[in-house]
PDB file of N, CA and C in Angstrom:
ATOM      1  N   UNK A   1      21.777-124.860 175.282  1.00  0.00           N
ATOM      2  CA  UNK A   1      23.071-125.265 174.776  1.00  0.00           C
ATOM      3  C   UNK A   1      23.813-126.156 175.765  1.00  0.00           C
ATOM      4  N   UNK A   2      23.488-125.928 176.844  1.00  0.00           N
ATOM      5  CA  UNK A   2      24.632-126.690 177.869  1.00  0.00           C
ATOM      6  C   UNK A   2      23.786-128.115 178.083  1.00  0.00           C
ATOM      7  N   UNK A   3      22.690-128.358 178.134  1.00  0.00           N
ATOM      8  CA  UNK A   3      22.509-129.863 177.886  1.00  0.00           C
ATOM      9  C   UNK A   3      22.674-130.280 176.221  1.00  0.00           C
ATOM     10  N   UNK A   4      22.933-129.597 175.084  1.00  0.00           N
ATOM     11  CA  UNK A   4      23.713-130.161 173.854  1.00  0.00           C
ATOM     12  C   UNK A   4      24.721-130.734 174.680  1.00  0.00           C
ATOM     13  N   UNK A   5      25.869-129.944 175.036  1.00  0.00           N
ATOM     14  CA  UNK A   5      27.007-130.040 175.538  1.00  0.00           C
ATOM     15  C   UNK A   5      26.906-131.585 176.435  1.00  0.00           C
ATOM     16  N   UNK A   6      25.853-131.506 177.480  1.00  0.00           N
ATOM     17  CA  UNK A   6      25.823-132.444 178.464  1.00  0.00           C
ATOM     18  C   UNK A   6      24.874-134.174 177.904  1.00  0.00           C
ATOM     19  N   UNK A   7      24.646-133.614 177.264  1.00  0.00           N
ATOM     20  CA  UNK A   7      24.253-134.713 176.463  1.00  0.00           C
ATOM     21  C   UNK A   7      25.328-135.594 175.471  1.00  0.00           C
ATOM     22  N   UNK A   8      26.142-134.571 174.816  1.00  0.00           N
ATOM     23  CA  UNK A   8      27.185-135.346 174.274  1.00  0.00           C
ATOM     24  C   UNK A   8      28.552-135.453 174.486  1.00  0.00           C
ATOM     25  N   UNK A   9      28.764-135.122 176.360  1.00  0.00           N
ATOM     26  CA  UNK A   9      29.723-135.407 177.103  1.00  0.00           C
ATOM     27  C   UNK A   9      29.575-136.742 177.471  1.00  0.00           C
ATOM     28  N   UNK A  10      28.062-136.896 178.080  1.00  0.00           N
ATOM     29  CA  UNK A  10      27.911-138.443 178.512  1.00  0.00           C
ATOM     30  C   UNK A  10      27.368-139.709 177.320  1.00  0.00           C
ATOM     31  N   UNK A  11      27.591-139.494 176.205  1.00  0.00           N
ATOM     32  CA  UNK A  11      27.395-140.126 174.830  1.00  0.00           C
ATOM     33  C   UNK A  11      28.671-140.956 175.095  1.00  0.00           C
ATOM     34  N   UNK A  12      29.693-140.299 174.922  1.00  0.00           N
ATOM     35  CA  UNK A  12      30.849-140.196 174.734  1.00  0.00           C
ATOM     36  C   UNK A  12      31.710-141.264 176.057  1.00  0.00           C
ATOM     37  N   UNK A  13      31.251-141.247 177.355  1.00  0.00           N
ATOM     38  CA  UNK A  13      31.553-141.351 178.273  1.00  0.00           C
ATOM     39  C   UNK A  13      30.982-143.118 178.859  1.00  0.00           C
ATOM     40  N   UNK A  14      31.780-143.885 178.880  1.00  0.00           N
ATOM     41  CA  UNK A  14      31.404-144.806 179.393  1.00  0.00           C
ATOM     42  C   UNK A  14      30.955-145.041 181.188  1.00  0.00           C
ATOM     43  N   UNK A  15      30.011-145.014 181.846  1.00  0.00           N
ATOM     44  CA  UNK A  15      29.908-144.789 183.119  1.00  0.00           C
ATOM     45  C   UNK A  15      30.714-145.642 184.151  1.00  0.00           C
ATOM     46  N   UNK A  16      31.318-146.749 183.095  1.00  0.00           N
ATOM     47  CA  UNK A  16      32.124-147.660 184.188  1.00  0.00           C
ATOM     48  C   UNK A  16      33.704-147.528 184.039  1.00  0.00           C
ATOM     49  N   UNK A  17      33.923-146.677 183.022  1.00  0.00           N
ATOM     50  CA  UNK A  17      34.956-146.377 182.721  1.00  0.00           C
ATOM     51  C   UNK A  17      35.010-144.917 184.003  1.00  0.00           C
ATOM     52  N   UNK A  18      34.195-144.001 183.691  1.00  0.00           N
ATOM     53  CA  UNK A  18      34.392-142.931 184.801  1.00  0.00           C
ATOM     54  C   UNK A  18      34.257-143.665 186.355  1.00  0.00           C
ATOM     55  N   UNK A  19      33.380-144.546 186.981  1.00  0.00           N
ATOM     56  CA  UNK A  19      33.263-144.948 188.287  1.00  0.00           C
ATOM     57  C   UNK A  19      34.738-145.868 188.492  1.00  0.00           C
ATOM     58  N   UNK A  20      35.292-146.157 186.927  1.00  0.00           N
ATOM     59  CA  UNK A  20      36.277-147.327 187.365  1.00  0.00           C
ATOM     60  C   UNK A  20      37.562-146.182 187.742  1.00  0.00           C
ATOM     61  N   UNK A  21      37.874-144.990 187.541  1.00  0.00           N
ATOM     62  CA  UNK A  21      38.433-144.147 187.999  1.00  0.00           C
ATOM     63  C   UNK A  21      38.970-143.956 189.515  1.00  0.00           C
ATOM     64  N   UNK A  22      37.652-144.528 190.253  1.00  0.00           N
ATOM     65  CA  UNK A  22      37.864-144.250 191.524  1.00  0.00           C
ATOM     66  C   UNK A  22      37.591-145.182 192.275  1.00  0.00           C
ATOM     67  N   UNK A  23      36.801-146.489 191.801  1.00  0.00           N
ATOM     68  CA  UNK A  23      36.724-147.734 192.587  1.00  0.00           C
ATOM     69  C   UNK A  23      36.756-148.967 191.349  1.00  0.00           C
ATOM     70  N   UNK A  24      37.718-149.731 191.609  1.00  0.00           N
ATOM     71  CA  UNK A  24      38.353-151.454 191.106  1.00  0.00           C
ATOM     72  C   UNK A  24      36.936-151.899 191.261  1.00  0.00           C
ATOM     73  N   UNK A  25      36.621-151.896 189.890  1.00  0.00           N
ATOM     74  CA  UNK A  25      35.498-152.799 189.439  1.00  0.00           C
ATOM     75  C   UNK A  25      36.169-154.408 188.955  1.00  0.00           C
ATOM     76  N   UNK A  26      34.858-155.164 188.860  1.00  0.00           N
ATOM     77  CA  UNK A  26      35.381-156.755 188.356  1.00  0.00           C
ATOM     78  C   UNK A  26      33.545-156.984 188.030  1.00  0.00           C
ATOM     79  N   UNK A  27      34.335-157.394 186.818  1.00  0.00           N
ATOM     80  CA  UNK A  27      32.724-157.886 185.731  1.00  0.00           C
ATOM     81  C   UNK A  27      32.379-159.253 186.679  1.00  0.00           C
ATOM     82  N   UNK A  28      30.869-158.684 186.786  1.00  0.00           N
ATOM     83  CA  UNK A  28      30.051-159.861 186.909  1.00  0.00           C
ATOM     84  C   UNK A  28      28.890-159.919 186.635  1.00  0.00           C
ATOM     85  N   UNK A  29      28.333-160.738 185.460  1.00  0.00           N
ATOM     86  CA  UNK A  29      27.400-161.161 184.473  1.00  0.00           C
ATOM     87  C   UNK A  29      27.460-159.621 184.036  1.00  0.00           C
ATOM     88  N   UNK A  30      26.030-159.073 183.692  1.00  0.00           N
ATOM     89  CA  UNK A  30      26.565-157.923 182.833  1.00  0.00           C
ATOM     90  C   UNK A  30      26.448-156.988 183.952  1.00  0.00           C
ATOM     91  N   UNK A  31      26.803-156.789 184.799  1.00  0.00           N
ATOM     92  CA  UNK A  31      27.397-155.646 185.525  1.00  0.00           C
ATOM     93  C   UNK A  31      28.757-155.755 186.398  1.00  0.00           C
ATOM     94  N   UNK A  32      28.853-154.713 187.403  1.00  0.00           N
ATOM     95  CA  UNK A  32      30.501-154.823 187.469  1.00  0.00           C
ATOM     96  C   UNK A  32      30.179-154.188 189.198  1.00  0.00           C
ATOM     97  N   UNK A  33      31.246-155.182 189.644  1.00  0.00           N
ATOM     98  CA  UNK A  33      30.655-154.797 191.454  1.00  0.00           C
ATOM     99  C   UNK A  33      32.441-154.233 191.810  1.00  0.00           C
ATOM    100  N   UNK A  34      31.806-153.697 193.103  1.00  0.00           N
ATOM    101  CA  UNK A  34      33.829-153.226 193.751  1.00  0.00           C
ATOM    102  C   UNK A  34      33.200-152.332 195.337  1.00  0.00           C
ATOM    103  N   UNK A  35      33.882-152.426 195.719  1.00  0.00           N
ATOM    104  CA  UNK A  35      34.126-151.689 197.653  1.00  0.00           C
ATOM    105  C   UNK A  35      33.382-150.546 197.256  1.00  0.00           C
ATOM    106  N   UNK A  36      32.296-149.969 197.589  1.00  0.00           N
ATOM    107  CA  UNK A  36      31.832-148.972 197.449  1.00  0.00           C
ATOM    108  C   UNK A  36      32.782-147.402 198.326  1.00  0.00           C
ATOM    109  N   UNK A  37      33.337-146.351 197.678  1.00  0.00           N
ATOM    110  CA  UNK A  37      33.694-145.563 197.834  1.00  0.00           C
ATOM    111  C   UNK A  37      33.374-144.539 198.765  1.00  0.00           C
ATOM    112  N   UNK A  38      31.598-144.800 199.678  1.00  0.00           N
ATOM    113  CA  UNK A  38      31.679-143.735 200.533  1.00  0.00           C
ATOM    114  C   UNK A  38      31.402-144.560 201.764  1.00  0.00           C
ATOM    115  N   UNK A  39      31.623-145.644 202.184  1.00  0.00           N
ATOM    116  CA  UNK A  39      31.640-146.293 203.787  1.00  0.00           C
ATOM    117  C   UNK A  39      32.288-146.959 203.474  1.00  0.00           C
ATOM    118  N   UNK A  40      33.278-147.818 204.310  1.00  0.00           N
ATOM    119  CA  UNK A  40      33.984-148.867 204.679  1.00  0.00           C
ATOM    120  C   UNK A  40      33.149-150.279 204.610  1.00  0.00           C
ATOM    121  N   UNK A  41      33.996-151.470 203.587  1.00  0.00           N
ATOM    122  CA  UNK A  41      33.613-152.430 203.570  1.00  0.00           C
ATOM    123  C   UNK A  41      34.376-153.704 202.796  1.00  0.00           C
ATOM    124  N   UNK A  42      34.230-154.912 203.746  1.00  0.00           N
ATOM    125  CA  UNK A  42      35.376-155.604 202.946  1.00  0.00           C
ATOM    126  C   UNK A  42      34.607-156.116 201.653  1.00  0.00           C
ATOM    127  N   UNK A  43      33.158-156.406 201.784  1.00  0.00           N
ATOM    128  CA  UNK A  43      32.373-157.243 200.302  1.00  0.00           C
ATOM    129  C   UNK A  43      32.104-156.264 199.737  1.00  0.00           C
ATOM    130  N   UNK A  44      32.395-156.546 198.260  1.00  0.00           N
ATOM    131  CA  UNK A  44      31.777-155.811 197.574  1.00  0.00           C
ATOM    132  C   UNK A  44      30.203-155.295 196.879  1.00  0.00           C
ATOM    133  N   UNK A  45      29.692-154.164 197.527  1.00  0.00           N
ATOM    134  CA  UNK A  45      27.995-154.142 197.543  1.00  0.00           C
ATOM    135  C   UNK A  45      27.819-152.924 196.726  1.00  0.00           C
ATOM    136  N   UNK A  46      28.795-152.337 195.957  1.00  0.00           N
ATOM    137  CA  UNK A  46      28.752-151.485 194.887  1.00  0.00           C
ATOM    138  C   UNK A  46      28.379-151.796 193.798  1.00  0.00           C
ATOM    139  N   UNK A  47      27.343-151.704 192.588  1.00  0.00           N
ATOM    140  CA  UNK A  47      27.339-152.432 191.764  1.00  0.00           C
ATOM    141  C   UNK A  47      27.011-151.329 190.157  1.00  0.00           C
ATOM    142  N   UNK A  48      27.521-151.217 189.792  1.00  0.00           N
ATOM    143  CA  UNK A  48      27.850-150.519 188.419  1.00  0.00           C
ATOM    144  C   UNK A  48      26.963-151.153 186.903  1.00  0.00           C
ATOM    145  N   UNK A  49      26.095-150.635 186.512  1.00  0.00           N
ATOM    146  CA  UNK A  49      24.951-151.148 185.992  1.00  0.00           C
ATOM    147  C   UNK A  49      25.536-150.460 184.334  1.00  0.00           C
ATOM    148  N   UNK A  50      25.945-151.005 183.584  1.00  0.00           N
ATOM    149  CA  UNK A  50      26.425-149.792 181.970  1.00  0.00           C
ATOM    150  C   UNK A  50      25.003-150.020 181.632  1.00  0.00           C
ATOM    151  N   UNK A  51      24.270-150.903 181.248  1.00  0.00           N
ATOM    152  CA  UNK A  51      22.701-150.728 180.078  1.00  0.00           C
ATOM    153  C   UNK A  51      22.244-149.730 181.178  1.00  0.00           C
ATOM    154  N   UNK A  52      21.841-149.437 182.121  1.00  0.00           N
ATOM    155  CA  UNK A  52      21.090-148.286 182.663  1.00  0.00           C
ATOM    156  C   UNK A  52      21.928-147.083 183.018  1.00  0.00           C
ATOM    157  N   UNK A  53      23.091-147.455 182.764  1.00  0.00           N
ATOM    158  CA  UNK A  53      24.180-146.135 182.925  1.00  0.00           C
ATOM    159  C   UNK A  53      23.808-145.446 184.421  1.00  0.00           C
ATOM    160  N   UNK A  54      24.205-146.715 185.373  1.00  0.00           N
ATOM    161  CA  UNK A  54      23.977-146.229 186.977  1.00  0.00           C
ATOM    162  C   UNK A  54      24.341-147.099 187.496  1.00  0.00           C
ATOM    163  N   UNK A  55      24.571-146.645 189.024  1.00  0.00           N
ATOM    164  CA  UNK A  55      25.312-147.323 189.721  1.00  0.00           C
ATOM    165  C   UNK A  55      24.296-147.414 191.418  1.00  0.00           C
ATOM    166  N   UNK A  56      24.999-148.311 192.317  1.00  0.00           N
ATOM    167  CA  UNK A  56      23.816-148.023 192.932  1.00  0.00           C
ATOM    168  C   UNK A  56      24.861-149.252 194.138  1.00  0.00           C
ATOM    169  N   UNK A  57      24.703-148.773 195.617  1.00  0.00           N
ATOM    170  CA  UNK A  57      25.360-149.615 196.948  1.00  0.00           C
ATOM    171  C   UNK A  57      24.580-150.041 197.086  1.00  0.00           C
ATOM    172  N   UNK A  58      24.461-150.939 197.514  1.00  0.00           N
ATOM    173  CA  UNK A  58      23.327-151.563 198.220  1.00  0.00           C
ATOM    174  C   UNK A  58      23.643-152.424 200.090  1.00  0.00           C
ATOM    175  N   UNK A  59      24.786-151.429 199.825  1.00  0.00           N
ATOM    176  CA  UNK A  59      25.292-151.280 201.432  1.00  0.00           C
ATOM    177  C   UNK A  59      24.787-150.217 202.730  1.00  0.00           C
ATOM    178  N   UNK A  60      24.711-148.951 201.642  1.00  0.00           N
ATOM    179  CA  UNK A  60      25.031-147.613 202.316  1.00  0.00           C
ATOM    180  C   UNK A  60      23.662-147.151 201.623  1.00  0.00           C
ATOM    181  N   UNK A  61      22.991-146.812 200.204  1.00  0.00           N
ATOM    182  CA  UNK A  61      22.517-146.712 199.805  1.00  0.00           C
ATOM    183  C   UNK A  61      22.189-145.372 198.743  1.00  0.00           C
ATOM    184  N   UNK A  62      23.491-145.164 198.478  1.00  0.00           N
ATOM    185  CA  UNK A  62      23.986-144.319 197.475  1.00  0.00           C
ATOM    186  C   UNK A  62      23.430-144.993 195.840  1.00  0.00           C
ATOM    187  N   UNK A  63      23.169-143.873 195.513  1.00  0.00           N
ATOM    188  CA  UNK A  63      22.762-144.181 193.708  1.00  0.00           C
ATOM    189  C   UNK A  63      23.051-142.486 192.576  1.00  0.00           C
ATOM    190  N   UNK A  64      23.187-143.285 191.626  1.00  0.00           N
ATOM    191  CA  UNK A  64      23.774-142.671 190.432  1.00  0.00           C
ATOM    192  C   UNK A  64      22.561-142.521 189.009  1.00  0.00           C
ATOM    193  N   UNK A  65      22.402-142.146 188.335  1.00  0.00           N
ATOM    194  CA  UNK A  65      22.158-142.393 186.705  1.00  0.00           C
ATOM    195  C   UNK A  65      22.711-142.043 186.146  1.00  0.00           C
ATOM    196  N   UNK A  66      23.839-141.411 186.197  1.00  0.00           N
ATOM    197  CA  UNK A  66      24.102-141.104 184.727  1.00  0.00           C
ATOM    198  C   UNK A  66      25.911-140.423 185.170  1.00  0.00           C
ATOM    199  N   UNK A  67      26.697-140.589 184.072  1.00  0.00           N
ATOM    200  CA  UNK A  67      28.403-140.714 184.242  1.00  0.00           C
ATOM    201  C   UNK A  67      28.695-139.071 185.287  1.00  0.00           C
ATOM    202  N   UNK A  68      28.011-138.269 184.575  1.00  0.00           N
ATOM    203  CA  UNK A  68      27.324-136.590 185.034  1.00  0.00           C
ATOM    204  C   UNK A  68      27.485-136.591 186.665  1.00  0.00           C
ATOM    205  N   UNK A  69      26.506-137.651 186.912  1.00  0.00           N
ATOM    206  CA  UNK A  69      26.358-137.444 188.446  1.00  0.00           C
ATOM    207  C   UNK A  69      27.299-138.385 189.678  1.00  0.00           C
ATOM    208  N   UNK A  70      27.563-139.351 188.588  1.00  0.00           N
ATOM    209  CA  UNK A  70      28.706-140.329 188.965  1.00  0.00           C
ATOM    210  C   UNK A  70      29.880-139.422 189.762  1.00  0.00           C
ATOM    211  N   UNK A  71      30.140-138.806 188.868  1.00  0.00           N
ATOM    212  CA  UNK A  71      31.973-137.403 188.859  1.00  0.00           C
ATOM    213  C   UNK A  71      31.320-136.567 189.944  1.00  0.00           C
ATOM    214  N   UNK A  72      29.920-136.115 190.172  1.00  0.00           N
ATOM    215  CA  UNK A  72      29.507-134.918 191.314  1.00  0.00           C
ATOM    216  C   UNK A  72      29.643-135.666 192.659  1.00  0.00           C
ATOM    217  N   UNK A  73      29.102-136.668 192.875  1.00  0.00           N
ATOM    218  CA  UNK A  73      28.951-137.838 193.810  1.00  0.00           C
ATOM    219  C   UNK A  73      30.157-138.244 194.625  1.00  0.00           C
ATOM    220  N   UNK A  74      31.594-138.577 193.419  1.00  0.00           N
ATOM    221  CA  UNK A  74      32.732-138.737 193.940  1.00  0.00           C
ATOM    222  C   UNK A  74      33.917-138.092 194.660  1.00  0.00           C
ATOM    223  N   UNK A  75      33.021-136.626 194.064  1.00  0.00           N
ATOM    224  CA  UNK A  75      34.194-135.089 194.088  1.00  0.00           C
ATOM    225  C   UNK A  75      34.007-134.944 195.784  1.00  0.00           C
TER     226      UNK A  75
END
């Protein structure tokens, strides 16, 4: 029952809408980049992927799949 539940929490859930919560995204081509949230940095090397519903630094080297782990990641 709790992946019913977790399955149609993140249906529901846009992943750039939850990451845009906590870091200023800005569309570019079809993904969306911004200051990655767990090291210090002035370029932006965060990059927010919606068709694969993940996110992923490519500073620090933090990664995501899914809106679920996005919210555990940030807490």
């Amino acid at each position: 029952m709790a992946s019913g539940v977790a399955a149609e929490v993140k249906s529901k859930l846009s992943i750039v809408d939850v990451v845009g919560e906590q870091v200023h995204l800005r569309k570019a081509g079809t993904t969306y980049k911004g200051l990655c949230p767990f090291h210090g940095e002035k370029t932006p090397s965060f990059v927010v992927t919606p068709a694969r519903e993940s996110w992923h630094c490519f500073g620090c080297g933090e990664a995501a799949t899914s809106s679920a782990s996005s919210c555990a990641a940030t807490d």
